[in-house]
Structures are given as structure tokens and as C-alpha cells.
Protein backbone atom coordinates (compact mmCIF):
# COMPACT_ATOMS: atom_id res chain seq x y z
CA UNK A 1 -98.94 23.03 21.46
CA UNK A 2 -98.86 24.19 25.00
CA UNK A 3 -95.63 24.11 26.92
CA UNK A 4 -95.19 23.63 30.50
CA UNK A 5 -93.40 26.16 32.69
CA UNK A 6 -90.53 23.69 33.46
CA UNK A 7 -89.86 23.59 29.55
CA UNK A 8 -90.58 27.02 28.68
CA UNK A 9 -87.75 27.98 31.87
CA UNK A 10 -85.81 25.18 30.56
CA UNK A 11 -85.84 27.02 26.73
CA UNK A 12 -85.13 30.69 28.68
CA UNK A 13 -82.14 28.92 30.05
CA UNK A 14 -80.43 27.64 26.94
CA UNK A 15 -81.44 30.82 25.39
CA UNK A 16 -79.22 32.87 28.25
CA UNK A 17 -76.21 30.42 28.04
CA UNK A 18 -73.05 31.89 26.79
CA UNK A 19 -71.71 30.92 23.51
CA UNK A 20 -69.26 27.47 23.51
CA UNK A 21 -66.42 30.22 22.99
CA UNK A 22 -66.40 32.00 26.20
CA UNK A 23 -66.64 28.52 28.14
CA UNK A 24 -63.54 27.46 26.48
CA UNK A 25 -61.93 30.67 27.32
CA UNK A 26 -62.54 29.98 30.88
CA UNK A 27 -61.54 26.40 30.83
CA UNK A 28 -58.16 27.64 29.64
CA UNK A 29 -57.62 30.25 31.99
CA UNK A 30 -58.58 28.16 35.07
CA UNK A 31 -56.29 25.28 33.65
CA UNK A 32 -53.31 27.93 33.70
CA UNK A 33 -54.26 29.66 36.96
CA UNK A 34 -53.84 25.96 38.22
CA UNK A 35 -50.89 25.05 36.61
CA UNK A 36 -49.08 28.38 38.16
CA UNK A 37 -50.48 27.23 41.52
CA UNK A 38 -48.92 24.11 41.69
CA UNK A 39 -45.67 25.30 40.68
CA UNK A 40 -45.39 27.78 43.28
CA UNK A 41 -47.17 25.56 45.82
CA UNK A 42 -43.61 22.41 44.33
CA UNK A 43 -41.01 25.60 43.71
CA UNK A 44 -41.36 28.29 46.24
CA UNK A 45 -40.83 26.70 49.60
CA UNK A 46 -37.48 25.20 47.95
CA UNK A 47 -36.70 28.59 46.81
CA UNK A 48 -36.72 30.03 49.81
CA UNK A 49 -34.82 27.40 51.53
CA UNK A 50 -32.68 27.70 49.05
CA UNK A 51 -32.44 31.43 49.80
CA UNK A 52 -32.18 31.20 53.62
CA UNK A 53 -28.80 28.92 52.93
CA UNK A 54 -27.35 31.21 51.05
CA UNK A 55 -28.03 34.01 53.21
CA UNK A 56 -26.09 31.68 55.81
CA UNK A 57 -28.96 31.89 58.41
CA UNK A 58 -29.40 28.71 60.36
CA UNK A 59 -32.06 26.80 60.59
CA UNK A 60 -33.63 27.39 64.27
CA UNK A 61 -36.75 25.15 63.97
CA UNK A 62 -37.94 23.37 67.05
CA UNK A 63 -37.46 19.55 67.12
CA UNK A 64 -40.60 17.61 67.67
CA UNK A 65 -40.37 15.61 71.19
CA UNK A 66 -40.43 12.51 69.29
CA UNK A 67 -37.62 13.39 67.06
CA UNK A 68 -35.87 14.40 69.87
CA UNK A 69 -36.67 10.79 71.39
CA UNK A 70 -35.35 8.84 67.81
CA UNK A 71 -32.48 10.92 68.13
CA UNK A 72 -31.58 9.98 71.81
CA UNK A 73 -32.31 6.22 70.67
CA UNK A 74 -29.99 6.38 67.84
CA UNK A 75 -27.18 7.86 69.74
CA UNK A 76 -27.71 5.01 72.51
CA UNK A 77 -27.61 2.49 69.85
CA UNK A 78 -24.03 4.03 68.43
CA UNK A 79 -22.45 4.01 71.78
CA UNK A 80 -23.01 0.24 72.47
């Protein structure tokens, strides 16, 4: 039977491909590296809120104009 070159590549290829064990073992770790990603990506900017209270810092961030502009309408709103 002759092959064709797509099918004799094709049969190189399988031939190369690592065993089912060492694609599991991958799977796993790339699950976990994910998992520990998205709790530091939920966790760590609370944590170091958290951590600038305590240290009693204040919070110096600049307001956004049009915060700044809710927050004039609100206290207009109060006063009448």
C-alpha cells in the first residue's frame, strides 16, 4: 500500500506526541497557576487597602471631575 506524504507526516506526528500522562500533568498545573491568579488578582488589592488603613495613611486619590460634579449636586439638593 502506498501512503501519501500528508498521512505518513500525519503518522510521524502521533508517533512524537507525548504520552496522555504528561498532558494531564500540564492541565493540572495550568488549572492551579490560574486558580492562584485569580485569588491574588480578588485578595491582594483588598489586602493592601486593608494595609494602608491600618497604617493610618489617608487616602489622597484624585476625584474624577464628574464625581466632583455628583457631589456638588448632592450637596445642592441637601441644602434646599
Amino acid at each position: 500500500m502506498v501512503q501519501n506524504s500528508f498521512e505518513k507526516w500525519m503518522q510521524e506526528e502521533m508517533e512524537q506526541m507525548p504520552p496522555p500522562e504528561v498532558k494531564e500533568k500540564v492541565s493540572r498545573t495550568v488549572l492551579l497557576m490560574d486558580l492562584f491568579a485569580q485569588i491574588v488578582d480578588l485578595y491582594l488589592p483588598r489586602a493592601m487597602d486593608t494595609f494602608v488603613a491600618l497604617t493610618g495613611v489617608e487616602d489622597e486619590r484624585e476625584v474624577l471631575p464628574e464625581e466632583e460634579e455628583n457631589a456638588t449636586d448632592s450637596e445642592e439638593n441637601e441644602s434646599l
